[in-house]
PDB file of N, CA and C in Angstrom:
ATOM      1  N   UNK A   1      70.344 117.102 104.558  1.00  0.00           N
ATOM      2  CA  UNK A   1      69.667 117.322 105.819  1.00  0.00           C
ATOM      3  C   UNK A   1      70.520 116.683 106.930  1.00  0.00           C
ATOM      4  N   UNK A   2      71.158 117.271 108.018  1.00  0.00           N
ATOM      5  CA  UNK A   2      71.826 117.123 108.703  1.00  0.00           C
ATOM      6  C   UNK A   2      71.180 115.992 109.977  1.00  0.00           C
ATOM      7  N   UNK A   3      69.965 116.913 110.248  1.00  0.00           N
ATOM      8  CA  UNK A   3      68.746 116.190 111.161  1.00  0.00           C
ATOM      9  C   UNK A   3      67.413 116.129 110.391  1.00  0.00           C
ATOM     10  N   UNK A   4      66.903 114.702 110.144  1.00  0.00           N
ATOM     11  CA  UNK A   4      65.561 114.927 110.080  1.00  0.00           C
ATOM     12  C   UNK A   4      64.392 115.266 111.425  1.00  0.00           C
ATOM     13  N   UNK A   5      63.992 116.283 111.026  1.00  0.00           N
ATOM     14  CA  UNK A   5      63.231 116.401 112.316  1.00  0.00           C
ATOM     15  C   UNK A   5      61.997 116.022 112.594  1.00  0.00           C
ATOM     16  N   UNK A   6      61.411 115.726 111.292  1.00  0.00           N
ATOM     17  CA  UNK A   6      60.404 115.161 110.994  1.00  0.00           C
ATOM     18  C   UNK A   6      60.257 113.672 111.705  1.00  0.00           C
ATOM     19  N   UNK A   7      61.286 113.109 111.329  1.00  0.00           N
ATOM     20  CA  UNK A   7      61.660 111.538 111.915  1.00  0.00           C
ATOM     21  C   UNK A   7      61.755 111.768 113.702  1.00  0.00           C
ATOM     22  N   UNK A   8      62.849 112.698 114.017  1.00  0.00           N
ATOM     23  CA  UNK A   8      62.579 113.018 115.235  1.00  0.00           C
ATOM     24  C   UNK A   8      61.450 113.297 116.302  1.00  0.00           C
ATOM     25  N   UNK A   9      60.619 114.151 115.088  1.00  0.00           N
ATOM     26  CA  UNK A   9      59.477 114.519 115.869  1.00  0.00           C
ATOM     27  C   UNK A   9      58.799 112.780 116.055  1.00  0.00           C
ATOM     28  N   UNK A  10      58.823 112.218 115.127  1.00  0.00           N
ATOM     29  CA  UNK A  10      57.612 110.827 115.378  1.00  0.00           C
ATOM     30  C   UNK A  10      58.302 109.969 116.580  1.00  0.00           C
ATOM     31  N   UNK A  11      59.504 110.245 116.908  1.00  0.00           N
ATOM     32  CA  UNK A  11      60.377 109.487 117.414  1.00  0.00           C
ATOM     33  C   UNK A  11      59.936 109.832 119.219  1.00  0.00           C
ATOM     34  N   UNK A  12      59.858 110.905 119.198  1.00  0.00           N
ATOM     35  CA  UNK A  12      59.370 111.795 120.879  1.00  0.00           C
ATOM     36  C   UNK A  12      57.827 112.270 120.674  1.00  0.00           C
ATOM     37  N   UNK A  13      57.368 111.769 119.449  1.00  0.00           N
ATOM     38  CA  UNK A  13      55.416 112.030 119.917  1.00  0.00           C
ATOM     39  C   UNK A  13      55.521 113.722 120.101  1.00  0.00           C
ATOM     40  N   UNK A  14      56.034 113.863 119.292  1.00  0.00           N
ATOM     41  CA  UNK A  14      55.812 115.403 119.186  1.00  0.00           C
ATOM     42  C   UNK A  14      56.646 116.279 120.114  1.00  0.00           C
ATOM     43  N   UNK A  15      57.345 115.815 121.321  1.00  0.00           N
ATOM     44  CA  UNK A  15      57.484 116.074 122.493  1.00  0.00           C
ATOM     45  C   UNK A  15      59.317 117.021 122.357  1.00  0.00           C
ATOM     46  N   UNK A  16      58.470 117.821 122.444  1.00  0.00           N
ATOM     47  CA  UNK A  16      59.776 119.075 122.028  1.00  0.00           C
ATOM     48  C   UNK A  16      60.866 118.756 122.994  1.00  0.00           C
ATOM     49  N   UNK A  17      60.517 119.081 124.340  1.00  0.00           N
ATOM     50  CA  UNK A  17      61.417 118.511 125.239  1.00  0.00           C
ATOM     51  C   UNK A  17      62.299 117.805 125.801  1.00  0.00           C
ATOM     52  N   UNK A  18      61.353 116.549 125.167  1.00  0.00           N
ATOM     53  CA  UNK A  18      62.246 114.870 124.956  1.00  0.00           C
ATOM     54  C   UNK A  18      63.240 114.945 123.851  1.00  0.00           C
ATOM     55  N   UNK A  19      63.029 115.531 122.288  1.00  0.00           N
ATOM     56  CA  UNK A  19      63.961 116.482 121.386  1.00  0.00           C
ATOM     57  C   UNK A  19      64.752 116.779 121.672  1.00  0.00           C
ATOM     58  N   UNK A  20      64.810 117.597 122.539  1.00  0.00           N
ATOM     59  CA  UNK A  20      66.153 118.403 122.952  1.00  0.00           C
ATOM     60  C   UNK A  20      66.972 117.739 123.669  1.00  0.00           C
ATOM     61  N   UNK A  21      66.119 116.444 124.637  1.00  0.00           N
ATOM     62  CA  UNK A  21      67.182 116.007 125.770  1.00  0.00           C
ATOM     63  C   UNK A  21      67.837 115.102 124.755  1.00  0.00           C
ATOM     64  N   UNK A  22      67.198 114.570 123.798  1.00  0.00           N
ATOM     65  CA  UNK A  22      67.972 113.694 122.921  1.00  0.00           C
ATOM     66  C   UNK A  22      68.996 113.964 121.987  1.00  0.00           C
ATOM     67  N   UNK A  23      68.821 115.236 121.617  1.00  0.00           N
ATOM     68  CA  UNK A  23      69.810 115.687 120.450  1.00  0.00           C
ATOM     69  C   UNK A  23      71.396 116.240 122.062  1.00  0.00           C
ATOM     70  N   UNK A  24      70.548 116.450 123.015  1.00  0.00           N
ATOM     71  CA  UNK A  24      71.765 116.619 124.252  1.00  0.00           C
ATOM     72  C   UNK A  24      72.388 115.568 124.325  1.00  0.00           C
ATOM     73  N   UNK A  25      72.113 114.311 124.605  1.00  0.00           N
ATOM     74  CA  UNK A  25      72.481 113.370 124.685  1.00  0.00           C
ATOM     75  C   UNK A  25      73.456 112.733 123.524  1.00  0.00           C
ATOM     76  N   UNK A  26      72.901 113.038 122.493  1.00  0.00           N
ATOM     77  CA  UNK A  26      73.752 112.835 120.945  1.00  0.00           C
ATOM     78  C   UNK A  26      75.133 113.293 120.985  1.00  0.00           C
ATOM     79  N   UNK A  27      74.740 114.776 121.517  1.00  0.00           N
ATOM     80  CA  UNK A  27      75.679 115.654 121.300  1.00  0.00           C
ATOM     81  C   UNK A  27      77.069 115.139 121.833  1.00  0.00           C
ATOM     82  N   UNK A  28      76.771 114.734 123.498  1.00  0.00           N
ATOM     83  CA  UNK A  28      77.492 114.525 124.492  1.00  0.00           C
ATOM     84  C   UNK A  28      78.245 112.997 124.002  1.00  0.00           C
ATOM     85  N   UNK A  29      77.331 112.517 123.603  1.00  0.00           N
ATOM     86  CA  UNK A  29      77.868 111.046 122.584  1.00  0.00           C
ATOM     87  C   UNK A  29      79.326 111.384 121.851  1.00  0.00           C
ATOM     88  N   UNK A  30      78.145 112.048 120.918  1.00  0.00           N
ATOM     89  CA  UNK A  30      79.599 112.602 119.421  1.00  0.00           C
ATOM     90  C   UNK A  30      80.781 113.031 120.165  1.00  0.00           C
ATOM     91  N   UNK A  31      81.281 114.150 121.162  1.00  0.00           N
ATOM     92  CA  UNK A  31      82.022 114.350 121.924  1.00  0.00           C
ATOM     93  C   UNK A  31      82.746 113.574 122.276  1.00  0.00           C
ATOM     94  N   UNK A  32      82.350 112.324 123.315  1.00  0.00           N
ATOM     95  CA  UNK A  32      82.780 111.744 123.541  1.00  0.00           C
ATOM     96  C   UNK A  32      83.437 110.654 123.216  1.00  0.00           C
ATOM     97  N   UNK A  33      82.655 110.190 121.915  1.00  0.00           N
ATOM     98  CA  UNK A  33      83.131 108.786 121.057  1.00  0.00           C
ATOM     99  C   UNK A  33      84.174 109.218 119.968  1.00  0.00           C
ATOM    100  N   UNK A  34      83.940 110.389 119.351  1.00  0.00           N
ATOM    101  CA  UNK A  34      84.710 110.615 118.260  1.00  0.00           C
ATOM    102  C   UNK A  34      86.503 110.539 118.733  1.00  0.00           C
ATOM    103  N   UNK A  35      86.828 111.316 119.903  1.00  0.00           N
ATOM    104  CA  UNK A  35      87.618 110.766 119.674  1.00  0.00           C
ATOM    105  C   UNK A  35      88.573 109.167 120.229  1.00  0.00           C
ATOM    106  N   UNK A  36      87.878 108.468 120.543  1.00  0.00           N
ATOM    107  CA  UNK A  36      87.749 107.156 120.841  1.00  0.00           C
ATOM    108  C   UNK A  36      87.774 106.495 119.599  1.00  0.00           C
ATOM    109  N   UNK A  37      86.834 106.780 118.684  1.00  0.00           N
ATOM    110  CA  UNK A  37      87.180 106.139 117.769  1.00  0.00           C
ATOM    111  C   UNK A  37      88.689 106.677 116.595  1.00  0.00           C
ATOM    112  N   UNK A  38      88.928 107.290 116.967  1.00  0.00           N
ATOM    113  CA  UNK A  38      90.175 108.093 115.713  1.00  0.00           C
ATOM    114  C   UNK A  38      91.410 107.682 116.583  1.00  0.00           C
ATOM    115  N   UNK A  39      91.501 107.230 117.953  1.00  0.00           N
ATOM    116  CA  UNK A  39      92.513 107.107 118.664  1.00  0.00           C
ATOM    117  C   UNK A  39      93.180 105.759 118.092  1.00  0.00           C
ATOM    118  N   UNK A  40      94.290 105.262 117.463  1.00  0.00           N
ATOM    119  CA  UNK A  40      95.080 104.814 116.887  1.00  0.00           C
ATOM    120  C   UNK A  40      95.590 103.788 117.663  1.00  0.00           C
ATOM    121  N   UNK A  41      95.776 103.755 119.051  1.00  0.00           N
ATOM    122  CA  UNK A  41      96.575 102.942 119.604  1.00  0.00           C
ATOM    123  C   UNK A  41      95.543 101.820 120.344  1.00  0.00           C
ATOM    124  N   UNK A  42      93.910 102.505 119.712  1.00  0.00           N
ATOM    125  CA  UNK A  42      93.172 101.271 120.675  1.00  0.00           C
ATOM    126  C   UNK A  42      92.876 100.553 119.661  1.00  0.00           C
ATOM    127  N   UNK A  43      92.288  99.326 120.484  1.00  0.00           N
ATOM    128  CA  UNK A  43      92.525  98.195 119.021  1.00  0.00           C
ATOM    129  C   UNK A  43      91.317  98.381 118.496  1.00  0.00           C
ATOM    130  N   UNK A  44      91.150  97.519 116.927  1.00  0.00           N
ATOM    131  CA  UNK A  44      90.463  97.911 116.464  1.00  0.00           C
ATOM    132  C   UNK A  44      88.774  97.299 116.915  1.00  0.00           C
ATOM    133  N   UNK A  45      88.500  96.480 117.573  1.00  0.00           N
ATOM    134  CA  UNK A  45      87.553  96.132 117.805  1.00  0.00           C
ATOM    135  C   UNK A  45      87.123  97.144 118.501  1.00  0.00           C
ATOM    136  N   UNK A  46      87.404  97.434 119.391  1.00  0.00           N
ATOM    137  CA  UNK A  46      86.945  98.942 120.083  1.00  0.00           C
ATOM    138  C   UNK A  46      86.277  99.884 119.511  1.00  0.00           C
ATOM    139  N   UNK A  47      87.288 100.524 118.730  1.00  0.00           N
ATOM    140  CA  UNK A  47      87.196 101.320 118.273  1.00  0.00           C
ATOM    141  C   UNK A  47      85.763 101.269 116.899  1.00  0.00           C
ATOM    142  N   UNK A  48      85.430  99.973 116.528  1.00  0.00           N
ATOM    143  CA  UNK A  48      84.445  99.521 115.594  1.00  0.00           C
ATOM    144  C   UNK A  48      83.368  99.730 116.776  1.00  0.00           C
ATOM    145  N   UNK A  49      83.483  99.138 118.034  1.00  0.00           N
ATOM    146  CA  UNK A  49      82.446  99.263 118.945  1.00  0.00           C
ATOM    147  C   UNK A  49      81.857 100.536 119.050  1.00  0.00           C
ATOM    148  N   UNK A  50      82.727 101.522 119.203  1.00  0.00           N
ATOM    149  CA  UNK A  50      82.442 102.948 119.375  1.00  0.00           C
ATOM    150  C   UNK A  50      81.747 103.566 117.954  1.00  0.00           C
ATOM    151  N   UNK A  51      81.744 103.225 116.979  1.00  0.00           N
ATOM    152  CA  UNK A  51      81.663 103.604 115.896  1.00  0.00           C
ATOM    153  C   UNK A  51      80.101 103.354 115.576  1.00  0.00           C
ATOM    154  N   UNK A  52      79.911 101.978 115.994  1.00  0.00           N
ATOM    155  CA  UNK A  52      78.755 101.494 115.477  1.00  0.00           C
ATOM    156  C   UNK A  52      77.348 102.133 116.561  1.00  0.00           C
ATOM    157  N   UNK A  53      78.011 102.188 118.246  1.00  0.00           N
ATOM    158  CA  UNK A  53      77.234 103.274 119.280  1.00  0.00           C
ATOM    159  C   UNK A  53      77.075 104.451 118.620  1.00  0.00           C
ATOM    160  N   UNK A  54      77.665 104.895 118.037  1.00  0.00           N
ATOM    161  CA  UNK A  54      77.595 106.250 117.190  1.00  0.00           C
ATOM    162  C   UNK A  54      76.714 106.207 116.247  1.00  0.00           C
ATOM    163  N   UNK A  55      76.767 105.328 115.532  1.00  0.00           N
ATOM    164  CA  UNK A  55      75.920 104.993 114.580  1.00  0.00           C
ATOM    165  C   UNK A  55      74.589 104.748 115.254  1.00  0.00           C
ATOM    166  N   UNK A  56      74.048 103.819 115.853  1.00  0.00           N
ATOM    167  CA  UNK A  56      73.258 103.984 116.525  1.00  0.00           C
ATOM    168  C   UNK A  56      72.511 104.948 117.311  1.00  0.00           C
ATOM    169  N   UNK A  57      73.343 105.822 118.087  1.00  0.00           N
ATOM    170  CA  UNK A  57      72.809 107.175 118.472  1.00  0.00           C
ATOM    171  C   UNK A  57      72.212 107.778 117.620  1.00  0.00           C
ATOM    172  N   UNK A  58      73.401 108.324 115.669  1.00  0.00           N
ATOM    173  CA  UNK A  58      72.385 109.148 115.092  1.00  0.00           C
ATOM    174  C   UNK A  58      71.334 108.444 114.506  1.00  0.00           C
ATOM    175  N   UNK A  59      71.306 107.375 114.321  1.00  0.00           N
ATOM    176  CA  UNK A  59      70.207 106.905 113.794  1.00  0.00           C
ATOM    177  C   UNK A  59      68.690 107.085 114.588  1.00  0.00           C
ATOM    178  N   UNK A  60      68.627 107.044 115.804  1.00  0.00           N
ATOM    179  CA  UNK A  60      68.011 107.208 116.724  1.00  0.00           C
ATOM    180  C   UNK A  60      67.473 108.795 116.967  1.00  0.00           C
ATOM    181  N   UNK A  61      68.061 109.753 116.665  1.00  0.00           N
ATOM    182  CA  UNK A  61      67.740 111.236 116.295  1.00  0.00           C
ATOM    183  C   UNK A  61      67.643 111.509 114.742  1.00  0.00           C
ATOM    184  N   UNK A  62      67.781 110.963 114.119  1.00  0.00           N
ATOM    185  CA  UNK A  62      67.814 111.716 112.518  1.00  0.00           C
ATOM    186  C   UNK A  62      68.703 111.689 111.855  1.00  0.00           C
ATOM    187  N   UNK A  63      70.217 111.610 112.405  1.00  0.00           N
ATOM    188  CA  UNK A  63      71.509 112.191 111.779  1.00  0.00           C
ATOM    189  C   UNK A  63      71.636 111.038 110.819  1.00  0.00           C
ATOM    190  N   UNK A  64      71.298 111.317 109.652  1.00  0.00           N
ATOM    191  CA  UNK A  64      71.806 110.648 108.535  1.00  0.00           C
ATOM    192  C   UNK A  64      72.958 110.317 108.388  1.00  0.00           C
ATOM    193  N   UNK A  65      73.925 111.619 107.939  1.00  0.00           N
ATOM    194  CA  UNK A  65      74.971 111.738 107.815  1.00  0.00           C
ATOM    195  C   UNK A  65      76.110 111.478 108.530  1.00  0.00           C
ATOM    196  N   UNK A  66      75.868 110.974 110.237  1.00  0.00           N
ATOM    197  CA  UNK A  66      76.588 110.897 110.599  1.00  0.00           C
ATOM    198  C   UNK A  66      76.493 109.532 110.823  1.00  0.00           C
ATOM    199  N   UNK A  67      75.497 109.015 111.047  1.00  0.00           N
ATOM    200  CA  UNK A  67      75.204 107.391 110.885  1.00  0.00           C
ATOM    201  C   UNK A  67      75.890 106.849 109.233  1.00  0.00           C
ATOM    202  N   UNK A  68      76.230 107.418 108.224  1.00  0.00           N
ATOM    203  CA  UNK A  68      76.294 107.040 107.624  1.00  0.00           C
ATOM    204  C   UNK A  68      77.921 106.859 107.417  1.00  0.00           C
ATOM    205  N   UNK A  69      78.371 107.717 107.740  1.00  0.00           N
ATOM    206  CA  UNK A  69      80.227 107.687 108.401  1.00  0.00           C
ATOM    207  C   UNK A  69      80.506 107.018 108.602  1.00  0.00           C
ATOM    208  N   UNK A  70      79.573 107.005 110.185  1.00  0.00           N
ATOM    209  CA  UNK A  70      80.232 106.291 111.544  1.00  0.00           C
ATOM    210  C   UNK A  70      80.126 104.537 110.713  1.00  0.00           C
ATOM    211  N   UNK A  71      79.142 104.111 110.005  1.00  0.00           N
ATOM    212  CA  UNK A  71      79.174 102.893 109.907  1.00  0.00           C
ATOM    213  C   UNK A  71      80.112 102.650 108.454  1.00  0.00           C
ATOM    214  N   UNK A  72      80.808 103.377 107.666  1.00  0.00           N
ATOM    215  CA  UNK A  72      81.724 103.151 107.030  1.00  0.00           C
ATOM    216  C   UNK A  72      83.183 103.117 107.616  1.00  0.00           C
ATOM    217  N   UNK A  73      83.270 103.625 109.141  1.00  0.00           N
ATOM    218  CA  UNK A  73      84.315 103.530 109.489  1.00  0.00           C
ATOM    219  C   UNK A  73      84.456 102.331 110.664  1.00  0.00           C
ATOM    220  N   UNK A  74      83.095 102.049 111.189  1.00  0.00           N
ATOM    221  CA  UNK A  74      82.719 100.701 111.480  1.00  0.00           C
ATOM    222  C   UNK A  74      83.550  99.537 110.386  1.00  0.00           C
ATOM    223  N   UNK A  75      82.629  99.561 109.249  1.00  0.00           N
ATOM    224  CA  UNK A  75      83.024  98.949 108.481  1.00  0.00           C
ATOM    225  C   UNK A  75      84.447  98.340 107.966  1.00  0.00           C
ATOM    226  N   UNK A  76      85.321  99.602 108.079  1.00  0.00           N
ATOM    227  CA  UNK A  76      86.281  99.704 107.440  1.00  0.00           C
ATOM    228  C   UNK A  76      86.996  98.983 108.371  1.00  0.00           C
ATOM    229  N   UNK A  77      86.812  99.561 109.987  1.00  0.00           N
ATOM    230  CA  UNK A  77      87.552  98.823 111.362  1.00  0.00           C
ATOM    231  C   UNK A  77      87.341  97.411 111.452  1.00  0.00           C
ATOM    232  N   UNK A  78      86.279  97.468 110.871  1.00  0.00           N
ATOM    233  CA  UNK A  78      85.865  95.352 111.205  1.00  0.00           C
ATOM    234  C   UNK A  78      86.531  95.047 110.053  1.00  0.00           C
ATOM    235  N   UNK A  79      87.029  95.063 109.334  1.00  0.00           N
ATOM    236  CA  UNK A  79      87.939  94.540 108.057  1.00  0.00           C
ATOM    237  C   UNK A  79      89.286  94.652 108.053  1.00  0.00           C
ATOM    238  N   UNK A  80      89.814  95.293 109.545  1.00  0.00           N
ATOM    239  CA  UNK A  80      90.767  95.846 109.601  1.00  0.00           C
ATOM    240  C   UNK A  80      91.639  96.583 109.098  1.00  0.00           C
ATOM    241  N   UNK A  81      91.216  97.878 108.405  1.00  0.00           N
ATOM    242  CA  UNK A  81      92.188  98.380 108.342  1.00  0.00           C
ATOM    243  C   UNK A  81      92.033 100.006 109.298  1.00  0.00           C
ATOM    244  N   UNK A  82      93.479  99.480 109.977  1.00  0.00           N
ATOM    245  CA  UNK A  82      93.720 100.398 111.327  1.00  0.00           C
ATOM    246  C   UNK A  82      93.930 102.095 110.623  1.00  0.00           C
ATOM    247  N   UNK A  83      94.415 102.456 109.859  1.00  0.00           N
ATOM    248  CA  UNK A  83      94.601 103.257 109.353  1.00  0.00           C
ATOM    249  C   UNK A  83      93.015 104.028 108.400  1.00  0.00           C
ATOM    250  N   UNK A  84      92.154 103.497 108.971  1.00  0.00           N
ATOM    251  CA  UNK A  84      91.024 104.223 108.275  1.00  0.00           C
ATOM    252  C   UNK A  84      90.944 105.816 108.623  1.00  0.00           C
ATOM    253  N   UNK A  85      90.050 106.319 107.313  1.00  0.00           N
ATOM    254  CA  UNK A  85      90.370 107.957 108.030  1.00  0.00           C
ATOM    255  C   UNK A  85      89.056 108.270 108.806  1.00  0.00           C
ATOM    256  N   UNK A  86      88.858 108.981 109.683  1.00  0.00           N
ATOM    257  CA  UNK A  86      87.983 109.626 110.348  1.00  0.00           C
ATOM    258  C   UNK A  86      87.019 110.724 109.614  1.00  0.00           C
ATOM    259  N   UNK A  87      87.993 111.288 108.887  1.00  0.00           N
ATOM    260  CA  UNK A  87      88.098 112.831 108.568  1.00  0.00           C
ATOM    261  C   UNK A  87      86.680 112.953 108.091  1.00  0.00           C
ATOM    262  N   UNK A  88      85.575 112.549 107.349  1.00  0.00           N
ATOM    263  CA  UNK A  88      84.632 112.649 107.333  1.00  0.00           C
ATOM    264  C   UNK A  88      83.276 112.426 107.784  1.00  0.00           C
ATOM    265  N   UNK A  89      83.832 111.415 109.043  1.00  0.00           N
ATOM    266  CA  UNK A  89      82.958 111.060 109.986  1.00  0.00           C
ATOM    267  C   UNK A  89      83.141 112.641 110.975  1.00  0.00           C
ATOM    268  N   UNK A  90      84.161 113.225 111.424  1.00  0.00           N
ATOM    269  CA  UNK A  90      84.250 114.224 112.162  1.00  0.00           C
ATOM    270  C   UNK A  90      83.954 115.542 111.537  1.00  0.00           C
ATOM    271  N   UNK A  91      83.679 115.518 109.951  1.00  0.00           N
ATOM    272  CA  UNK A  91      82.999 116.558 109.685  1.00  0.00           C
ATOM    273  C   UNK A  91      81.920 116.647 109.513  1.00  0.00           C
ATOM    274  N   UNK A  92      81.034 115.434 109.394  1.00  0.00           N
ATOM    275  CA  UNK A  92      79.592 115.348 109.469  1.00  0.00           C
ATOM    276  C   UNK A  92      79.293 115.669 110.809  1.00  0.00           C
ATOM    277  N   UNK A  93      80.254 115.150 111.952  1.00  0.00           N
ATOM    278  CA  UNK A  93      79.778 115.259 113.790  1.00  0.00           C
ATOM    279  C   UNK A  93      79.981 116.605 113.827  1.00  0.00           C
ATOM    280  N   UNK A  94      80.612 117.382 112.969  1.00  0.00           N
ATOM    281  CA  UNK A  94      80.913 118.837 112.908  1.00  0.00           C
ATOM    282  C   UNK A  94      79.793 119.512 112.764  1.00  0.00           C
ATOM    283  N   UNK A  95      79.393 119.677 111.384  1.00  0.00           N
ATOM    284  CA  UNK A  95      78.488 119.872 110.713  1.00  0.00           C
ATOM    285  C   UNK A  95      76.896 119.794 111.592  1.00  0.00           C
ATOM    286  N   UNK A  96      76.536 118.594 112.127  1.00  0.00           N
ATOM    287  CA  UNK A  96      75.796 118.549 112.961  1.00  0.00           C
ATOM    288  C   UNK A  96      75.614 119.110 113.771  1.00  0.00           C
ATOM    289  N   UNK A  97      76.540 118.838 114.865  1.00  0.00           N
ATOM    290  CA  UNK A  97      76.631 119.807 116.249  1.00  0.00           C
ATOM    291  C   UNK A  97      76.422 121.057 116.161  1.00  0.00           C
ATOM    292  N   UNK A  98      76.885 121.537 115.007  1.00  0.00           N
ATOM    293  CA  UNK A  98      76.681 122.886 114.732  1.00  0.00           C
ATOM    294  C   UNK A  98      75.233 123.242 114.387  1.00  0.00           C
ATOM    295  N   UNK A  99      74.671 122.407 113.604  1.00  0.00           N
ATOM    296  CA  UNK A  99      73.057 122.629 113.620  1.00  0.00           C
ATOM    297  C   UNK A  99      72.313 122.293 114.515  1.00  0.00           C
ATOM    298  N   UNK A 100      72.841 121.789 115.658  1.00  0.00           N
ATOM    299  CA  UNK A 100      71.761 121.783 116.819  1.00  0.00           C
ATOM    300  C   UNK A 100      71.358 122.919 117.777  1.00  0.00           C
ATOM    301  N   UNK A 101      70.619 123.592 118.649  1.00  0.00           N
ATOM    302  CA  UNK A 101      70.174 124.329 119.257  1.00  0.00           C
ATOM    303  C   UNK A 101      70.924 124.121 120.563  1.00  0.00           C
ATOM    304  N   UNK A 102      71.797 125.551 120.542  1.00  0.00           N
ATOM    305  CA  UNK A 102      72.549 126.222 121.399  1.00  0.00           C
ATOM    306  C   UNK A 102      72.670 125.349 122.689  1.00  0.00           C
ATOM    307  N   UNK A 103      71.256 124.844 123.586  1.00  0.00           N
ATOM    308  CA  UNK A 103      70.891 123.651 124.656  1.00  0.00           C
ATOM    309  C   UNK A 103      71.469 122.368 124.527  1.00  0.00           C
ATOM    310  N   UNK A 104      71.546 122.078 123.251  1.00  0.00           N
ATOM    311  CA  UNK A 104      71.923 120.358 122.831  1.00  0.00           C
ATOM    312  C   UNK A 104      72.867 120.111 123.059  1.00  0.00           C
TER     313      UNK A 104
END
């Protein structure tokens, strides 16, 4: 399950609207952080920073899967190693985005 929506729904009181502005907001997140975090030349604390906002975002809508990435590559950044891969954090943000509604 990419999004629980179920979780979502309890999250906005049912509120379809608030839904959508949130999975917009996600969206515009993932966009923006992903590649912030895969960028190589910023250090790694940063880049853990960005990771774990990410994490936080999907957790906050449903996204399992991408919360679950983002905080292995958290992880991996706070332990330093600079060379962690992305590659499956950006196919879950893939994967996602793609299941959201055309608006998001």
């Amino acid at each position: 399950m990419l999004i629980d929506r179920e979780f979502l729904a309890r999250q906005t009181f049912g509120d379809l609207e608030l839904a959508s502005e949130l999975l917009g907001l996600f969206a515009d997140q993932c966009r923006r952080l992903l590649p912030l975090i895969g960028e190589a030349a910023r250090p790694l604390g940063e880049r853990a920073d960005f990771a774990h906002t990410l994490k936080g975002s999907a957790l906050g809508v449903g996204a399992g899967r991408v919360a679950a990435r983002a905080s292995a590559v958290e992880d991996a950044l706070r332990a330093g190693d600079a060379a962690v891969s992305t590659e499956a954090l950006s196919e879950a943000v893939a994967d996602t985005l793609a299941a959201l509604p055309a608006s998001s």
